[in-house]
C-alpha atoms as a PDB file:
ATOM      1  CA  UNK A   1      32.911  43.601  62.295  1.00  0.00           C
ATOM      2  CA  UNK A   2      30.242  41.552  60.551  1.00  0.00           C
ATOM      3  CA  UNK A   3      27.372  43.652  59.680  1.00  0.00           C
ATOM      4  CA  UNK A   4      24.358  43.831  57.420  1.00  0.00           C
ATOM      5  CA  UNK A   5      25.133  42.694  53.335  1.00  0.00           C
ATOM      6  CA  UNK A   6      23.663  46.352  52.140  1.00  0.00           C
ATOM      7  CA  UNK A   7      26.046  47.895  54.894  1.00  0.00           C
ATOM      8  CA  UNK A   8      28.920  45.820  53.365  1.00  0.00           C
ATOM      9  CA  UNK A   9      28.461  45.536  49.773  1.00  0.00           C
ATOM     10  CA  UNK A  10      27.828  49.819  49.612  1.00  0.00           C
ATOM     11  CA  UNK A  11      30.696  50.157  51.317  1.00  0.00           C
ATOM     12  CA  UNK A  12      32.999  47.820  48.933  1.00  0.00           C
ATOM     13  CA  UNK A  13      30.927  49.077  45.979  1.00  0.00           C
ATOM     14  CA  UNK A  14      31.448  52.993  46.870  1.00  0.00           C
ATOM     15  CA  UNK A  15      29.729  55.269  44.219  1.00  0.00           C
ATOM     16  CA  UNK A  16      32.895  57.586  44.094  1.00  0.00           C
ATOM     17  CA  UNK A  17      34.352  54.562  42.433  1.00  0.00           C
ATOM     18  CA  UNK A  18      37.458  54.370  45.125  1.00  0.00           C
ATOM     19  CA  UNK A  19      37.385  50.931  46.158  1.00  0.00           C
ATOM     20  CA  UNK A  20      37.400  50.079  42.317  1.00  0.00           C
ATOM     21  CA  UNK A  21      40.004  52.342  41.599  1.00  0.00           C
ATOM     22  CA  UNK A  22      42.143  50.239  44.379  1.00  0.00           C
ATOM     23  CA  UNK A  23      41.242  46.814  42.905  1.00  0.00           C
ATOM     24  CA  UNK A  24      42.003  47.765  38.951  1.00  0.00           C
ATOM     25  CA  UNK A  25      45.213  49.385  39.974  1.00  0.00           C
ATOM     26  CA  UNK A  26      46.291  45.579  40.655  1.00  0.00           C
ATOM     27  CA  UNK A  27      46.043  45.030  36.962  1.00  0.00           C
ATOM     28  CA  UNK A  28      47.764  48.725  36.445  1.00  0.00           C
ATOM     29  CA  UNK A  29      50.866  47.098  38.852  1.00  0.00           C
ATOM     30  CA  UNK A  30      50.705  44.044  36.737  1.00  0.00           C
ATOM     31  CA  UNK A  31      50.888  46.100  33.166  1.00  0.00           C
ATOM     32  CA  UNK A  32      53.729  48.473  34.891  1.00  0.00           C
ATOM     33  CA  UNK A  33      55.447  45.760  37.221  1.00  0.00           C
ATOM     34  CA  UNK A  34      55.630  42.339  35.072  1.00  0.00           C
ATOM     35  CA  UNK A  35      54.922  44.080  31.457  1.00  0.00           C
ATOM     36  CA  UNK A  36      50.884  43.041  31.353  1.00  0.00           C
ATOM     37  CA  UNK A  37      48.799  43.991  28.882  1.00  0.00           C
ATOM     38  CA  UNK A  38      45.392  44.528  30.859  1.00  0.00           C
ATOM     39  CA  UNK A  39      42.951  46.768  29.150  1.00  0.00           C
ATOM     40  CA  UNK A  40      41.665  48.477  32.133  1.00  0.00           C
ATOM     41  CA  UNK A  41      38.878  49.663  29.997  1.00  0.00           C
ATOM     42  CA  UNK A  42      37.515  46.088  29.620  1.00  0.00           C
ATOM     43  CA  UNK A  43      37.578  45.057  33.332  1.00  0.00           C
ATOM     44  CA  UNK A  44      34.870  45.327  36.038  1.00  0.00           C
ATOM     45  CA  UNK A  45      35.179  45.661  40.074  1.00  0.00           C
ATOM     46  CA  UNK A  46      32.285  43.848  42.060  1.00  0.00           C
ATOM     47  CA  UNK A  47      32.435  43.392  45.803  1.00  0.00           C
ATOM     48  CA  UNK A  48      29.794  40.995  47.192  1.00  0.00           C
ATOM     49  CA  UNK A  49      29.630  39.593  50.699  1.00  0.00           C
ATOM     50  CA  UNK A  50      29.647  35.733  51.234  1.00  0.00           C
ATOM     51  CA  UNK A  51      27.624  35.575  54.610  1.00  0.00           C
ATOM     52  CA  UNK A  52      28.108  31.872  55.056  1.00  0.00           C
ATOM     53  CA  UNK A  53      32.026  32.330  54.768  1.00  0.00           C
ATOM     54  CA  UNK A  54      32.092  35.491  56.874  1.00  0.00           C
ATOM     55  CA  UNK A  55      33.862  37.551  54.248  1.00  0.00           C
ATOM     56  CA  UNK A  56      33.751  40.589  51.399  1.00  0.00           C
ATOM     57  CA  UNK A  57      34.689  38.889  48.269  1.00  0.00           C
ATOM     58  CA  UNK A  58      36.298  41.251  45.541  1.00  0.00           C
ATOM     59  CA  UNK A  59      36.784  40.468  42.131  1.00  0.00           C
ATOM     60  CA  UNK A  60      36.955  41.571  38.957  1.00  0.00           C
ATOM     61  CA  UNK A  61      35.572  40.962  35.924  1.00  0.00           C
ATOM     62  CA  UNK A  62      36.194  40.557  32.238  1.00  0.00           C
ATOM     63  CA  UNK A  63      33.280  42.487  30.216  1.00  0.00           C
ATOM     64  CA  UNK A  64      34.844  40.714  26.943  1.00  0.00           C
ATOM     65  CA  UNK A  65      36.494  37.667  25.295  1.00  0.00           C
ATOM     66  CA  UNK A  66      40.350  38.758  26.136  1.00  0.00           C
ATOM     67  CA  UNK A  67      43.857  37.119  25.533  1.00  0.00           C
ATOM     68  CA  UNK A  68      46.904  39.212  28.297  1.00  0.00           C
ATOM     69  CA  UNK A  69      50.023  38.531  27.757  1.00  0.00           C
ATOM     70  CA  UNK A  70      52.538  38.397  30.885  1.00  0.00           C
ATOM     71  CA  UNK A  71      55.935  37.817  29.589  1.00  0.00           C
ATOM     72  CA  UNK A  72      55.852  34.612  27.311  1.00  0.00           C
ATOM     73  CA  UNK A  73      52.513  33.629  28.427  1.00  0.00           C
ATOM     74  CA  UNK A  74      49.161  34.326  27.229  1.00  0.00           C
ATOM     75  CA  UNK A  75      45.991  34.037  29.555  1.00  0.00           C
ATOM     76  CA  UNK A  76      42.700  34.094  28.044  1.00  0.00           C
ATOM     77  CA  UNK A  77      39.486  35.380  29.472  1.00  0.00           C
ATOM     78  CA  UNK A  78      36.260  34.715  28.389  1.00  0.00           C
ATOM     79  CA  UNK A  79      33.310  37.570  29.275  1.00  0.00           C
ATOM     80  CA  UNK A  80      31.575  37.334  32.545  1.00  0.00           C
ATOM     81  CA  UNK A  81      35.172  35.634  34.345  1.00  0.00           C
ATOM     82  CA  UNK A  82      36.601  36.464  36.795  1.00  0.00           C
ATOM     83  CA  UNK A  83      39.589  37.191  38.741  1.00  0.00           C
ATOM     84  CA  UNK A  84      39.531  36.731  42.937  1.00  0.00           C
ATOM     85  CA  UNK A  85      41.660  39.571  43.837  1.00  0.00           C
ATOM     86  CA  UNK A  86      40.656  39.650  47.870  1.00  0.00           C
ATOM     87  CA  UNK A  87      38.952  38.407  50.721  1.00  0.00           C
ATOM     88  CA  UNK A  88      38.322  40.542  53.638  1.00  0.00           C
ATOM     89  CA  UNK A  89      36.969  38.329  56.591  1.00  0.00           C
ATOM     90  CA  UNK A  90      34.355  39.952  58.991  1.00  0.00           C
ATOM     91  CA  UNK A  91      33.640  38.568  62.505  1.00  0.00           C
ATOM     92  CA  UNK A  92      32.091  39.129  65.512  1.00  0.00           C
ATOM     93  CA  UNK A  93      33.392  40.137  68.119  1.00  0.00           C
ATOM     94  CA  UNK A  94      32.978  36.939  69.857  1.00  0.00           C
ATOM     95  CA  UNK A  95      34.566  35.129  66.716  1.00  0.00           C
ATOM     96  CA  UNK A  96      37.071  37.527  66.554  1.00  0.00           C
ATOM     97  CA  UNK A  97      38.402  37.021  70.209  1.00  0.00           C
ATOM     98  CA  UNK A  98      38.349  33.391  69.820  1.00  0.00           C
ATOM     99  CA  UNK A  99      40.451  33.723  66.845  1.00  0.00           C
ATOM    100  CA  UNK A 100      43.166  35.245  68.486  1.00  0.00           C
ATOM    101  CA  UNK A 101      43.023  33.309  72.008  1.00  0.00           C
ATOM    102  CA  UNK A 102      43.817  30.469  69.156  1.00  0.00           C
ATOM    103  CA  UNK A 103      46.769  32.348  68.427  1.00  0.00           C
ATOM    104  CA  UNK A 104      47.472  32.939  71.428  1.00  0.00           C
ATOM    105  CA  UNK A 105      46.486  36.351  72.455  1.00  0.00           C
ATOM    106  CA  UNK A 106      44.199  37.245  75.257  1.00  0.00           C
ATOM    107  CA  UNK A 107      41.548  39.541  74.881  1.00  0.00           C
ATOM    108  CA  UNK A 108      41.561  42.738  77.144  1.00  0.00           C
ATOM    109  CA  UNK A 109      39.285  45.656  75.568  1.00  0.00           C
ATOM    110  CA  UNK A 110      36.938  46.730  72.692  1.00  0.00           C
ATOM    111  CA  UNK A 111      36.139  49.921  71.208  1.00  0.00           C
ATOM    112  CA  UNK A 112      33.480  50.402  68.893  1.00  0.00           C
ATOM    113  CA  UNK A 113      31.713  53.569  67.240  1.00  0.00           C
ATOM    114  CA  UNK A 114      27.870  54.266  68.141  1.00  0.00           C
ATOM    115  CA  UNK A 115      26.617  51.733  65.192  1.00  0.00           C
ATOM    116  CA  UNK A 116      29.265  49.012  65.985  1.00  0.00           C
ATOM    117  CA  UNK A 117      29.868  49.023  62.348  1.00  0.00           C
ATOM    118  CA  UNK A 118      33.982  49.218  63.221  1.00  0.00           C
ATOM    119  CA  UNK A 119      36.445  48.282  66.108  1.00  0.00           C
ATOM    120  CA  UNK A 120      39.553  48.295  67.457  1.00  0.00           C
ATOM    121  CA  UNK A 121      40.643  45.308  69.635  1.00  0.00           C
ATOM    122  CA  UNK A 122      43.335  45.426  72.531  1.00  0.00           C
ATOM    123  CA  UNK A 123      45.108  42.053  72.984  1.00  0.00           C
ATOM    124  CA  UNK A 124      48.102  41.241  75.098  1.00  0.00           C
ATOM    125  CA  UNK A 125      50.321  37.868  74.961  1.00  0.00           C
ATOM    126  CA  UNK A 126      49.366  35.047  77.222  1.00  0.00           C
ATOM    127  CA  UNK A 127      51.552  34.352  79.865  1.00  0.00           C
ATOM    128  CA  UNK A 128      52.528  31.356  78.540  1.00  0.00           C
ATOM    129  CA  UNK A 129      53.609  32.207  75.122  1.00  0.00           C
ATOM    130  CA  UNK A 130      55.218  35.396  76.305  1.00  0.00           C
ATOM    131  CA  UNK A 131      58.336  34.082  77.435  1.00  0.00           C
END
């Protein structure tokens, strides 16, 4: 559910380091999967929320000038770029119903903790995409 930027960012920007852990382990998967050469030590996780897009944007970030090789091919990095390695889309629960009537779902129920920071959605098929 959408909900306030310091709500969203500390939560994609944990201090115990886990939602970075998750987004480097991409480049880990890359060095073990396609034989990468990512420095791990030289990259950066930053989460910020795009309000006017609706969305968490994760990335990360060279912290040096950086050539990785991936098979034959070499891609270089200069400091400060970065690599788009999500987007996590946030919507109301208005939006969110919409959505899925587009898609052909109709909403039937919501539940939501106290703070409405999370929430589960029940949907059925319309009746006349269900046959």
């Amino acid at each position: 559910l959408r909900k306030d930027r310091d709500v969203i960012e500390a939560a994609y920007n944990d201090t115990a380091g886990i939602t970075a852990q998750f987004n480097l382990n991409l480049l880990a998967r890359a060095n073990r999967e396609l034989g990468a050469d990512f420095d791990l030590q030289y990259w950066l996780h930053r989460a910020i929320y795009n309000s006017d897009a609706g969305r968490v944007e994760m990335y990360l970030i060279s912290q040096v000038d950086q050539a990785v090789h991936i098979g034959d091919h070499t891609f270089g990095f200069r400091a400060g770029e970065k690599i788009i390695t999500e987007f996590s889309h946030k919507y109301a629960p208005e939006g969110f119903a919409a959505l899925a009537r587009n898609a052909g779902f109709e909403f039937q129920k919501m539940w939501t903790d106290d703070a409405r920071l999370f929430g589960v959605f029940y949907f059925t098929c319309s009746p006349d995409t269900s046959g």
